[in-house]
PDB file of N, CA and C in Angstrom:
ATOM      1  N   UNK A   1       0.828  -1.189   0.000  1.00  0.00           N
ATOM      2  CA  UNK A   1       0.000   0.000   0.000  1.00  0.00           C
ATOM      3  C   UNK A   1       0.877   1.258   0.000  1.00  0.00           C
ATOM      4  N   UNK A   2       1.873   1.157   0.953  1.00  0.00           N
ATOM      5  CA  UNK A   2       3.005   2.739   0.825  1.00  0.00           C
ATOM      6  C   UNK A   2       2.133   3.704   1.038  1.00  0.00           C
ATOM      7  N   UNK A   3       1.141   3.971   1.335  1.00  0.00           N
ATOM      8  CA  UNK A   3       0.413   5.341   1.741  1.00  0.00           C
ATOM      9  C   UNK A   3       1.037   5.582   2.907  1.00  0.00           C
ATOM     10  N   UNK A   4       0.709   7.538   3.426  1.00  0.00           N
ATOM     11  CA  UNK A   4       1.016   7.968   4.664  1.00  0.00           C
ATOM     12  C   UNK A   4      -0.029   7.223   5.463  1.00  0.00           C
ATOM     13  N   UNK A   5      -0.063   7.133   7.020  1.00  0.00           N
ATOM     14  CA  UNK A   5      -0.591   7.312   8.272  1.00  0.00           C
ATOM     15  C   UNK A   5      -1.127   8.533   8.620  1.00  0.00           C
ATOM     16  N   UNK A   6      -2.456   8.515   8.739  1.00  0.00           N
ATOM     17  CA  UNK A   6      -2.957   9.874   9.150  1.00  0.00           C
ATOM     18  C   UNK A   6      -3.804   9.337  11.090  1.00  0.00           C
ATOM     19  N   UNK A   7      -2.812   9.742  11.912  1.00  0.00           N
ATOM     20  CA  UNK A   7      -3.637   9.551  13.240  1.00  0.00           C
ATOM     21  C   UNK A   7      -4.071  10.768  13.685  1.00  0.00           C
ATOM     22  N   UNK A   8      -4.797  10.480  14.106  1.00  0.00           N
ATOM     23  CA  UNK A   8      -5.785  11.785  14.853  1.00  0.00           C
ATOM     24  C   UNK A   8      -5.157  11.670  16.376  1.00  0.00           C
ATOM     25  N   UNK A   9      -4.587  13.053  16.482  1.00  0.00           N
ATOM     26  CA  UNK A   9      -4.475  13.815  17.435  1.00  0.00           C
ATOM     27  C   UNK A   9      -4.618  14.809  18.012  1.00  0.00           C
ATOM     28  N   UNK A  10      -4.994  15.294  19.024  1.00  0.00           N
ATOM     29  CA  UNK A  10      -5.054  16.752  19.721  1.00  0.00           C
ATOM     30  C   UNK A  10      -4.069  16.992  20.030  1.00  0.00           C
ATOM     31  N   UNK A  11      -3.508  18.420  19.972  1.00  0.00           N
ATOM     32  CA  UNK A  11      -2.399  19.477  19.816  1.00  0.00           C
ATOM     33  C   UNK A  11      -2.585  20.988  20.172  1.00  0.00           C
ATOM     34  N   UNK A  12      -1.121  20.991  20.770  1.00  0.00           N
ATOM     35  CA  UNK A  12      -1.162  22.571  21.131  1.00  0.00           C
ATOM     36  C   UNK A  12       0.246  22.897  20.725  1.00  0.00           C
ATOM     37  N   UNK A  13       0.164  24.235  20.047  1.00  0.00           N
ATOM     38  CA  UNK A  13       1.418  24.529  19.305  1.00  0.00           C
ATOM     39  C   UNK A  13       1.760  26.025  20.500  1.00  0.00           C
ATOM     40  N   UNK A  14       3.355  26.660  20.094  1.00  0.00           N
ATOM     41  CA  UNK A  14       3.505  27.065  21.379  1.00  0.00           C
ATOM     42  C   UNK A  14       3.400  28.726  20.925  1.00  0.00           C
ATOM     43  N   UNK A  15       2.367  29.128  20.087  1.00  0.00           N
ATOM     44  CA  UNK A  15       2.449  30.181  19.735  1.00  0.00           C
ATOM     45  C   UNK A  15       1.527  31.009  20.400  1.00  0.00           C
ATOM     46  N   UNK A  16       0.513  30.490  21.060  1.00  0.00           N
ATOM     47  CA  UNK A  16       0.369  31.345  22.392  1.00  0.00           C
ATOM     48  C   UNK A  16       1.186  31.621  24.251  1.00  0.00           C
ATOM     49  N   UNK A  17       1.932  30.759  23.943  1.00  0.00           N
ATOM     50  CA  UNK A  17       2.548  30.565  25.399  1.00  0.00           C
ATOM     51  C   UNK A  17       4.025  30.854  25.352  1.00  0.00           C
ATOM     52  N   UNK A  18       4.108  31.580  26.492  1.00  0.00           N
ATOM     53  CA  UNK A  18       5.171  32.154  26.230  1.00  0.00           C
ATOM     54  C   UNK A  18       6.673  31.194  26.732  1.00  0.00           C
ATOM     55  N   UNK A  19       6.187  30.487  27.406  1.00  0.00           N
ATOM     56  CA  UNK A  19       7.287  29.302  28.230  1.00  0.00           C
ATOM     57  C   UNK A  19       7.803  28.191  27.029  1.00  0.00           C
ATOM     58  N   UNK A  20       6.855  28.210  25.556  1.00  0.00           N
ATOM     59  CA  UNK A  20       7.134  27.645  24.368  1.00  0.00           C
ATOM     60  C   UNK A  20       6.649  25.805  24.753  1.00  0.00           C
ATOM     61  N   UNK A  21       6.164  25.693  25.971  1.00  0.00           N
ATOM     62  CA  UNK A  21       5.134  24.478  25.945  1.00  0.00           C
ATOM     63  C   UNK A  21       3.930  24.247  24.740  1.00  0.00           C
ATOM     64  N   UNK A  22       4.817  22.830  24.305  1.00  0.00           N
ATOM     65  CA  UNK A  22       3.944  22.257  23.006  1.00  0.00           C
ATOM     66  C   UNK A  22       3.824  20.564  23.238  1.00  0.00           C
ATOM     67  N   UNK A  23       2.786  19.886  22.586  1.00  0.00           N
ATOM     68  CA  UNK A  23       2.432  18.795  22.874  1.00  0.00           C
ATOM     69  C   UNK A  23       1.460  18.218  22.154  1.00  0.00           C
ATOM     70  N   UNK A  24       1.290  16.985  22.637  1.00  0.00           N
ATOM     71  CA  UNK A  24       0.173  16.307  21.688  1.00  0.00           C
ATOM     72  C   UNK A  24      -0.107  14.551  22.227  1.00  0.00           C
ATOM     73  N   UNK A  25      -1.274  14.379  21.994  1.00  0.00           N
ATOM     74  CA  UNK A  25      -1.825  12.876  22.534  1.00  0.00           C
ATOM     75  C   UNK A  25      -2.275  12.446  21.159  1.00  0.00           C
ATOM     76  N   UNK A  26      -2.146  10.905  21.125  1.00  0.00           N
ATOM     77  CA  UNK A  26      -2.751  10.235  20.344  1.00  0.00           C
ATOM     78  C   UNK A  26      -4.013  10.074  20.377  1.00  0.00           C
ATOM     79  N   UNK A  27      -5.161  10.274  19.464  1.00  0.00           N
ATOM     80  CA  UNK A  27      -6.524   9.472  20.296  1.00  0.00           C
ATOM     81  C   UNK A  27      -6.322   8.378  19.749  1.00  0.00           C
ATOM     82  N   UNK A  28      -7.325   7.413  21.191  1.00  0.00           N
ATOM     83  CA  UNK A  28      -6.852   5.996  20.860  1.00  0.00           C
ATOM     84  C   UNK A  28      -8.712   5.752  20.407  1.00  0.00           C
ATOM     85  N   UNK A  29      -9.359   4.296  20.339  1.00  0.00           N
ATOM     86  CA  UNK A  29     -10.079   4.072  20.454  1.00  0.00           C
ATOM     87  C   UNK A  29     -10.141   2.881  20.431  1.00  0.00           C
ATOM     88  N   UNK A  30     -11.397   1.861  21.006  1.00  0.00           N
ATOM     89  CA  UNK A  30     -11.485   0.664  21.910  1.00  0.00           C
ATOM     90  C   UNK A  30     -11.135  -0.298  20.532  1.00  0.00           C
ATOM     91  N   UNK A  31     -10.232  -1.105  21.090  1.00  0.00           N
ATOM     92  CA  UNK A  31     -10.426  -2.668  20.030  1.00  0.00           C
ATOM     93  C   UNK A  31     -11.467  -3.076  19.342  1.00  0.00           C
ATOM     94  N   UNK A  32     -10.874  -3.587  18.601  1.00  0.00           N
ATOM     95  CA  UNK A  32     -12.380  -4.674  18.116  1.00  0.00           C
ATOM     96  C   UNK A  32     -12.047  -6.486  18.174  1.00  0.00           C
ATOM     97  N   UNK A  33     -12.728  -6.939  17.889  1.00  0.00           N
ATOM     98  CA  UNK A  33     -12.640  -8.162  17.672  1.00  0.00           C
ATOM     99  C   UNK A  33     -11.444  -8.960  18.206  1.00  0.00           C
ATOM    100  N   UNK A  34     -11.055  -9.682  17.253  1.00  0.00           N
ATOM    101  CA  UNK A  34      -9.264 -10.391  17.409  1.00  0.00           C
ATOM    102  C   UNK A  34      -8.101  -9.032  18.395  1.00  0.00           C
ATOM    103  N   UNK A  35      -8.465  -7.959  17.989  1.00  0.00           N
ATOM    104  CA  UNK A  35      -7.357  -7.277  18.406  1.00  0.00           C
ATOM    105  C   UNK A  35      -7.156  -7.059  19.992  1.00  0.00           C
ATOM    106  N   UNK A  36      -8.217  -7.123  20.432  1.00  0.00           N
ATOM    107  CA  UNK A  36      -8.168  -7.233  21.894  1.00  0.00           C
ATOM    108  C   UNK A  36      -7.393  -8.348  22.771  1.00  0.00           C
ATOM    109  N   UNK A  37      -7.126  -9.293  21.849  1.00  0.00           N
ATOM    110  CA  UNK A  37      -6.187  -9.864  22.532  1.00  0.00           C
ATOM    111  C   UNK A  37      -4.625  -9.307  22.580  1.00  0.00           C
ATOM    112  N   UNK A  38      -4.433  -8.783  21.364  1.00  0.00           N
ATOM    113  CA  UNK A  38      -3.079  -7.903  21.678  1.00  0.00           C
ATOM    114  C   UNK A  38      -3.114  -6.844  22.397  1.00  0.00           C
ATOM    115  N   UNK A  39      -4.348  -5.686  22.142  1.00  0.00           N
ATOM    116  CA  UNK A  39      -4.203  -4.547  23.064  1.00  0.00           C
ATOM    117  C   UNK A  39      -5.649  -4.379  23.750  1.00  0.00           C
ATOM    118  N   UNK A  40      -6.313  -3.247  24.149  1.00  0.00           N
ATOM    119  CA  UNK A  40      -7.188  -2.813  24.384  1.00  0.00           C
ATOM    120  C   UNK A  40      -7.454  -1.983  23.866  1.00  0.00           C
ATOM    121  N   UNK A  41      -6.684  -1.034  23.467  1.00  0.00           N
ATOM    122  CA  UNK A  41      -6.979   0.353  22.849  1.00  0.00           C
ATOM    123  C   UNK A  41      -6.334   0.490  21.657  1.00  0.00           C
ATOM    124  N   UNK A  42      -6.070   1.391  20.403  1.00  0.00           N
ATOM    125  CA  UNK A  42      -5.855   1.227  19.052  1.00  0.00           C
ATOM    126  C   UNK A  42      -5.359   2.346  18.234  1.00  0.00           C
ATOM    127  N   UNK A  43      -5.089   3.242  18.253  1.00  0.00           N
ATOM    128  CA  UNK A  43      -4.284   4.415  17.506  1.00  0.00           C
ATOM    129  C   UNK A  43      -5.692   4.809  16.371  1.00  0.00           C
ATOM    130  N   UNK A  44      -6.378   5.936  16.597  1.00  0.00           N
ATOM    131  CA  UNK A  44      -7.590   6.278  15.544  1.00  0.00           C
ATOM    132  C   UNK A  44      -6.641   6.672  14.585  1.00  0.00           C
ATOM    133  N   UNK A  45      -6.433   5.961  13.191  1.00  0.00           N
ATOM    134  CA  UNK A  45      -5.890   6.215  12.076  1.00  0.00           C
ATOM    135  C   UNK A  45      -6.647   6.965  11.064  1.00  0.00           C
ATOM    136  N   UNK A  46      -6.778   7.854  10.471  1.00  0.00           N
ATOM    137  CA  UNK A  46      -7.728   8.473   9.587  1.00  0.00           C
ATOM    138  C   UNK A  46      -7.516   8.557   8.323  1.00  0.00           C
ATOM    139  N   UNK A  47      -8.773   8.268   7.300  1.00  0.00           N
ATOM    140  CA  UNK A  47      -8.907   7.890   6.103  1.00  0.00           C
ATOM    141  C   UNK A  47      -8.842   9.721   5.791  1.00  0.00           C
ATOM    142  N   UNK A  48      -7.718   9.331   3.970  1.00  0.00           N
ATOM    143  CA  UNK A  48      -7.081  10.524   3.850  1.00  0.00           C
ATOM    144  C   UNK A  48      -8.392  11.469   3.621  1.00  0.00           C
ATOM    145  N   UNK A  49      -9.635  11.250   3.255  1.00  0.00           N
ATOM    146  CA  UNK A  49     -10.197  12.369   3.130  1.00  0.00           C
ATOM    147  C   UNK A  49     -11.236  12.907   4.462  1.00  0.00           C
ATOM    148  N   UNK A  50     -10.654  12.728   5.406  1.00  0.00           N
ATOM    149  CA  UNK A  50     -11.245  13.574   6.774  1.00  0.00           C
ATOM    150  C   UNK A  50      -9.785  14.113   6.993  1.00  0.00           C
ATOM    151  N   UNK A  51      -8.545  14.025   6.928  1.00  0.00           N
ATOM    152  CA  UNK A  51      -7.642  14.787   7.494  1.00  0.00           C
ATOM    153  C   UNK A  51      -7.860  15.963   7.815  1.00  0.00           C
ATOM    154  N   UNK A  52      -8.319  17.171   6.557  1.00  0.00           N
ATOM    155  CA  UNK A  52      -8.125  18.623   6.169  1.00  0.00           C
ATOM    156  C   UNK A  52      -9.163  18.974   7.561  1.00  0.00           C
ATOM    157  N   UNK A  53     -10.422  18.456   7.156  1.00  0.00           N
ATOM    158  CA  UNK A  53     -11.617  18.693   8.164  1.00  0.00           C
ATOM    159  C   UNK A  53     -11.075  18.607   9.730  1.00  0.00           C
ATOM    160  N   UNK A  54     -10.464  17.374  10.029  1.00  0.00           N
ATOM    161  CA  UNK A  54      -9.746  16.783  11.488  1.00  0.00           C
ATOM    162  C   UNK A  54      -8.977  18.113  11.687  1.00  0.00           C
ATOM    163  N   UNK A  55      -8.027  18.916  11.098  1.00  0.00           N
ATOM    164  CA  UNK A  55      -6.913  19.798  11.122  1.00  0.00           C
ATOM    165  C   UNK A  55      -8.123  21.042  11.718  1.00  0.00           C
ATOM    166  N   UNK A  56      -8.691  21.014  10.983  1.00  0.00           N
ATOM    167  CA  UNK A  56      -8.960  22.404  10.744  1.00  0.00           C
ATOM    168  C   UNK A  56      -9.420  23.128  12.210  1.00  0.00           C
ATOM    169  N   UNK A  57      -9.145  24.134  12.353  1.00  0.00           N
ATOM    170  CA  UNK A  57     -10.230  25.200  13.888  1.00  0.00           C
ATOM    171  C   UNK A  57     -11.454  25.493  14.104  1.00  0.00           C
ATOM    172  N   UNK A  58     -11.792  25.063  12.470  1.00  0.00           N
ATOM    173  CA  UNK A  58     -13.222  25.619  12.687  1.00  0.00           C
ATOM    174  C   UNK A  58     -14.296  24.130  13.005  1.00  0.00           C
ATOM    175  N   UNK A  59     -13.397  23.302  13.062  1.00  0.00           N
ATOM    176  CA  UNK A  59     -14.611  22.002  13.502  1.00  0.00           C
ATOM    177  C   UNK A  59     -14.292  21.824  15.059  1.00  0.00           C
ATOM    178  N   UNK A  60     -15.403  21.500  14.988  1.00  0.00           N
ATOM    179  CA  UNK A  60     -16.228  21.562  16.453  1.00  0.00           C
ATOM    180  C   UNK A  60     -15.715  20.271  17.138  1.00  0.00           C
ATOM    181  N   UNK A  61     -16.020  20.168  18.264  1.00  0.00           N
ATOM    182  CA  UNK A  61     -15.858  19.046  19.206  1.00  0.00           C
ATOM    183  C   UNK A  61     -17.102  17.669  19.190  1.00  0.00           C
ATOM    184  N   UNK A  62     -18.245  18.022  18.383  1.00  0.00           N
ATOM    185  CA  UNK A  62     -19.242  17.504  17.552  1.00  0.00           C
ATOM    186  C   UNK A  62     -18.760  16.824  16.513  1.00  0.00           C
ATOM    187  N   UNK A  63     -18.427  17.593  15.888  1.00  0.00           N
ATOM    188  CA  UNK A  63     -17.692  16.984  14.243  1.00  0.00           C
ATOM    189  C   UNK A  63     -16.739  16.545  14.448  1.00  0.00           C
ATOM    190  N   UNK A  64     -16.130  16.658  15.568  1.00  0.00           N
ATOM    191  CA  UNK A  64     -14.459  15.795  15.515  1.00  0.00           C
ATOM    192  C   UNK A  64     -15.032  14.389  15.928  1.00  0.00           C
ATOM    193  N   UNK A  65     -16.001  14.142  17.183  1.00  0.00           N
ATOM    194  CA  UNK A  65     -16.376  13.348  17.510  1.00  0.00           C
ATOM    195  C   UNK A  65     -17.108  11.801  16.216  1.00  0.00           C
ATOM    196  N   UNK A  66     -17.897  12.892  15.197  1.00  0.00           N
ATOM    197  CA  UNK A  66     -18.386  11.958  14.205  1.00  0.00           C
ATOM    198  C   UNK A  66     -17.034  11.884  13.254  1.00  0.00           C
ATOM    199  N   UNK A  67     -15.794  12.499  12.716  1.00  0.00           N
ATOM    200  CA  UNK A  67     -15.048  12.150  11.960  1.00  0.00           C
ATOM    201  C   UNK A  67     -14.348  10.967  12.774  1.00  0.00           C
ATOM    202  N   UNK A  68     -14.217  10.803  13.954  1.00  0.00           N
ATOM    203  CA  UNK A  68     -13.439   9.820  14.854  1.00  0.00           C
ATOM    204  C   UNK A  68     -14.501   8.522  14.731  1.00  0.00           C
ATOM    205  N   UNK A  69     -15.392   8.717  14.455  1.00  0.00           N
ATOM    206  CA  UNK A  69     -16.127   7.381  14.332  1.00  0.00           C
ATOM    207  C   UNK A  69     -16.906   7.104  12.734  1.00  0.00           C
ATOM    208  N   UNK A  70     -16.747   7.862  11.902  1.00  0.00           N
ATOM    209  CA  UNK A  70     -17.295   7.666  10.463  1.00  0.00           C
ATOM    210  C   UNK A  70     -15.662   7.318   9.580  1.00  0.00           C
ATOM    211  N   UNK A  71     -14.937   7.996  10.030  1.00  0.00           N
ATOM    212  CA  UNK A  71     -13.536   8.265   9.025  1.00  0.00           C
ATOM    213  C   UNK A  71     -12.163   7.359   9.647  1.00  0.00           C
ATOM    214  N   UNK A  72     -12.348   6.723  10.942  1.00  0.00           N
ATOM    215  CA  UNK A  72     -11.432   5.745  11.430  1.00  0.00           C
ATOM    216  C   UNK A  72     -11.454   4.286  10.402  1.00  0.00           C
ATOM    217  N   UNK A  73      -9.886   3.930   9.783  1.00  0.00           N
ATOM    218  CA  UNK A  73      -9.881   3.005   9.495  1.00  0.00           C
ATOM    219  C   UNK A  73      -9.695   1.891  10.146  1.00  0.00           C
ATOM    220  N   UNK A  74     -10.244   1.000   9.692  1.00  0.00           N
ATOM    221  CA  UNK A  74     -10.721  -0.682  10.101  1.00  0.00           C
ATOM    222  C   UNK A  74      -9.833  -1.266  10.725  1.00  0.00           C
ATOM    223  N   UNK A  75      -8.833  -2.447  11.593  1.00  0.00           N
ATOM    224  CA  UNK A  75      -8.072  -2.783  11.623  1.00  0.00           C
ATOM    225  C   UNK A  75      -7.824  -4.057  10.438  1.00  0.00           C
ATOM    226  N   UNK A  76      -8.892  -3.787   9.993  1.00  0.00           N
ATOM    227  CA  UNK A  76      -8.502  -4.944   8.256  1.00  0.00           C
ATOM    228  C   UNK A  76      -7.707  -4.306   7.504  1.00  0.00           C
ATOM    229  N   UNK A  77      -7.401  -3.042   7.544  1.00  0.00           N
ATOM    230  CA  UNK A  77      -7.013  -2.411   6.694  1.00  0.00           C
ATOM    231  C   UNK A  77      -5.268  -2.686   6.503  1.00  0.00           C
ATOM    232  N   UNK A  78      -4.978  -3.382   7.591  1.00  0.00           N
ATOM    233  CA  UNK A  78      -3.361  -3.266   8.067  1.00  0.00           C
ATOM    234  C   UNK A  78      -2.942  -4.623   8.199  1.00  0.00           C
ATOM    235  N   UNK A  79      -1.649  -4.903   8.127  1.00  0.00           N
ATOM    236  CA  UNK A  79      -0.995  -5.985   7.967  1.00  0.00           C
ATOM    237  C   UNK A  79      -0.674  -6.568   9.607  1.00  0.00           C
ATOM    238  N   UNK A  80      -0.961  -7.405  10.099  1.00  0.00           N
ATOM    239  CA  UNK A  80      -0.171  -7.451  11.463  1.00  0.00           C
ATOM    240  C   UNK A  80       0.799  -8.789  11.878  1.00  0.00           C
ATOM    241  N   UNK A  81       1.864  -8.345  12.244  1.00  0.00           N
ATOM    242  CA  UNK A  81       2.839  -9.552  12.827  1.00  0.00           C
ATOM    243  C   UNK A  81       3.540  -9.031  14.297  1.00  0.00           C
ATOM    244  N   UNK A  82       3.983 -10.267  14.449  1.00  0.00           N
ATOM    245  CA  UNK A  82       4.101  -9.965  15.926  1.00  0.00           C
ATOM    246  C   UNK A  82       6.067  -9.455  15.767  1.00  0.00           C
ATOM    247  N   UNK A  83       6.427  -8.750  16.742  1.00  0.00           N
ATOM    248  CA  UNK A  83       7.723  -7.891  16.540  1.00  0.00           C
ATOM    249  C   UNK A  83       8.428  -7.970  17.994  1.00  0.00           C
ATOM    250  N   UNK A  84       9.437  -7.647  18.106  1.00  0.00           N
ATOM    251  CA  UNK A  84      10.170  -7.620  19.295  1.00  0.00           C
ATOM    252  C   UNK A  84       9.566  -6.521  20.745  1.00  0.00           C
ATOM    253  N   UNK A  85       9.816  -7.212  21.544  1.00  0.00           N
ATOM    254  CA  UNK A  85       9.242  -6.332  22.552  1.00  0.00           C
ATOM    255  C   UNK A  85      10.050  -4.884  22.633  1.00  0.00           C
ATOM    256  N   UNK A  86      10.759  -5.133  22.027  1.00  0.00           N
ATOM    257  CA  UNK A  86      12.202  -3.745  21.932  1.00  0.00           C
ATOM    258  C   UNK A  86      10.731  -2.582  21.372  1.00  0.00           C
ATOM    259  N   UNK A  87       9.841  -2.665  21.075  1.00  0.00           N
ATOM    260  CA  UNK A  87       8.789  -1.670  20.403  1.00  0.00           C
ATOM    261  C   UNK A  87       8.059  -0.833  21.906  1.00  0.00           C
ATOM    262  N   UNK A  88       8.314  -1.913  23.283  1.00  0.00           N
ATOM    263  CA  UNK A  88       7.765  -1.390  23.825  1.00  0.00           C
ATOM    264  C   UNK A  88       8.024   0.569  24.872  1.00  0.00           C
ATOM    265  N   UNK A  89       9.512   0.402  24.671  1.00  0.00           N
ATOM    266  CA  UNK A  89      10.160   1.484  24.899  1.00  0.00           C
ATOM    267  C   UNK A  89      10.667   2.246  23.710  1.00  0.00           C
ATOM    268  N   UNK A  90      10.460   3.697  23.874  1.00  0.00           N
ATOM    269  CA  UNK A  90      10.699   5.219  23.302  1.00  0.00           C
ATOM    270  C   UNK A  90      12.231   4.906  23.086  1.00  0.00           C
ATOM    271  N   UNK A  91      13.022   4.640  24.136  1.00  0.00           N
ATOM    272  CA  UNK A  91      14.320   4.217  24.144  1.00  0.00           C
ATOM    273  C   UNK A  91      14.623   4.054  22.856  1.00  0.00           C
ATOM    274  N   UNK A  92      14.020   2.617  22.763  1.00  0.00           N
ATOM    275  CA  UNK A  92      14.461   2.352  21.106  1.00  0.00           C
ATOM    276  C   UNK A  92      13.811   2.644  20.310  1.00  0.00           C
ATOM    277  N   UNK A  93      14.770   2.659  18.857  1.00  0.00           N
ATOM    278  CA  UNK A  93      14.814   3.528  17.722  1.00  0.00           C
ATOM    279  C   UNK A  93      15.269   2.402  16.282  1.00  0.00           C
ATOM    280  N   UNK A  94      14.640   2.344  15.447  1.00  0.00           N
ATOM    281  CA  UNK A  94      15.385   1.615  14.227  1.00  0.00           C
ATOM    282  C   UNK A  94      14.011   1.244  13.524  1.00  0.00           C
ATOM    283  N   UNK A  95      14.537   0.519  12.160  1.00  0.00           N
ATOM    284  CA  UNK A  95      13.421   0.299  11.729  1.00  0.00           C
ATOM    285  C   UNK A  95      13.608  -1.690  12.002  1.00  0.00           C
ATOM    286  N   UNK A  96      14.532  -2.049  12.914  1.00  0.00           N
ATOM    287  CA  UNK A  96      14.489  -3.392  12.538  1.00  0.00           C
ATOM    288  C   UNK A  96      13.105  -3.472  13.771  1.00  0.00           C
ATOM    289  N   UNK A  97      12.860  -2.349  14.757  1.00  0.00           N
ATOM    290  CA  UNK A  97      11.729  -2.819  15.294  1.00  0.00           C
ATOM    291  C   UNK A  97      10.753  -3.232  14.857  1.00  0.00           C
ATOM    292  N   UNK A  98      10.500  -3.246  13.340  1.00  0.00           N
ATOM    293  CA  UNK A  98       8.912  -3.621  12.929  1.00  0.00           C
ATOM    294  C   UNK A  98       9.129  -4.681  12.181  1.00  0.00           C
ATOM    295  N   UNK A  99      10.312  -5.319  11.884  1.00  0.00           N
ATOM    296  CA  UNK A  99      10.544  -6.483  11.407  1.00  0.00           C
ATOM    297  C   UNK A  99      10.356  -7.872  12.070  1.00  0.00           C
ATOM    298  N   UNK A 100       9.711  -8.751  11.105  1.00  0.00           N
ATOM    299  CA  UNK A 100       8.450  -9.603  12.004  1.00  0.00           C
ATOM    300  C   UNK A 100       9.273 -11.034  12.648  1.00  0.00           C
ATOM    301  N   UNK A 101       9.205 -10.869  13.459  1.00  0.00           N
ATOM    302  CA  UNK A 101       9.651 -12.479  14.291  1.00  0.00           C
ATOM    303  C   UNK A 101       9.032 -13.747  14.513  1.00  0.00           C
ATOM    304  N   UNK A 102      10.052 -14.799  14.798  1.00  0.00           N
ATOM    305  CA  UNK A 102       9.177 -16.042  14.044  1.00  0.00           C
ATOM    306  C   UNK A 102       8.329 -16.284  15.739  1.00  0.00           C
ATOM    307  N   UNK A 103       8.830 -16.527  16.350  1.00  0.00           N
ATOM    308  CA  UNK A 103       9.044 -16.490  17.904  1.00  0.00           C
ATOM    309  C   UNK A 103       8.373 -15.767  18.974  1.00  0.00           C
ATOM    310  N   UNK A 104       7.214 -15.106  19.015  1.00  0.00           N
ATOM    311  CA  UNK A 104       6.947 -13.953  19.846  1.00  0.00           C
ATOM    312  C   UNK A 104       6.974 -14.349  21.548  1.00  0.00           C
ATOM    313  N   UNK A 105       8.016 -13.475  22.352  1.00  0.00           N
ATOM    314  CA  UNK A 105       7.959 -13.723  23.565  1.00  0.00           C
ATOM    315  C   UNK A 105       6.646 -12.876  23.984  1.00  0.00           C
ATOM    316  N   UNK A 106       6.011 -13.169  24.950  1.00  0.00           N
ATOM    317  CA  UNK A 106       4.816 -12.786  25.483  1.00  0.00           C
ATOM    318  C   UNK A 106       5.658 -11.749  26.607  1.00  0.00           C
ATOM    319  N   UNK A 107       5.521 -10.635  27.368  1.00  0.00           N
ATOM    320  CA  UNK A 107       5.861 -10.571  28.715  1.00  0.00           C
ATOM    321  C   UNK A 107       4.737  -9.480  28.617  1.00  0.00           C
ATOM    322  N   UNK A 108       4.426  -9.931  30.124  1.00  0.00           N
ATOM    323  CA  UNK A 108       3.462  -8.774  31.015  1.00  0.00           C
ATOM    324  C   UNK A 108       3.799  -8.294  32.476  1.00  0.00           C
ATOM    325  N   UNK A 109       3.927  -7.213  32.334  1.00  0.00           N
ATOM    326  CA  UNK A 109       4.108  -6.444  33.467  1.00  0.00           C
ATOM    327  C   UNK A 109       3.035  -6.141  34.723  1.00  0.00           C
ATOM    328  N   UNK A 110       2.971  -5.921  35.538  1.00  0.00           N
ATOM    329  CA  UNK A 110       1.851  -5.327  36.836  1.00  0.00           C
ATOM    330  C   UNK A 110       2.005  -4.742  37.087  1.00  0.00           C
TER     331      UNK A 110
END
């Protein structure tokens, strides 16, 4: 496929503040099906033609709400294999993190 990733996020840029605090969250939204066994929650990915609308200032907290649930793509849409736990820390960096392993160690934390 080679297309971009469009995730929907909320953002604050630092051009009102003078301390130059800037930031941003992913929205997530609940699993579906099969995927809940890997996670609970899911990265809202957005189909390229809600981006401009998602960006924009003048949509509402209404309309963001229905583009987050009309314009989120499927998790059919994506390829999935299982990858090194090295994905689970910021720490690391590379692209061999997304390269698929035959082997998946399970670990869970408390």
């Amino acid at each position: 496929m080679h297309e971009p990733l469009f995730f929907a996020a909320i953002g604050k840029t630092p051009y009102d503040d003078p301390h130059g605090k800037e930031g941003f969250v992913i929205v997530t939204a609940a699993s579906n099906k099969g995927m809940v066994d890997i996670h609970d929650r899911r990265p809202l990915v957005l189909k390229t033609s809600a981006v401009s609308e998602w960006l924009s200032e003048d949509t509402s907290t209404e309309r963001a709400e229905e583009i987050a649930k009309e314009a989120a793509l499927p998790e059919s849409d994506f390829i999935w294999h299982p990858v090194s736990i090295k994905v689970g820390s910021r720490r690391n960096q590379g692209e061999d993190l997304i390269k698929e392993i035959d082997a998946p160690a399970l670990s869970f934390q408390l």
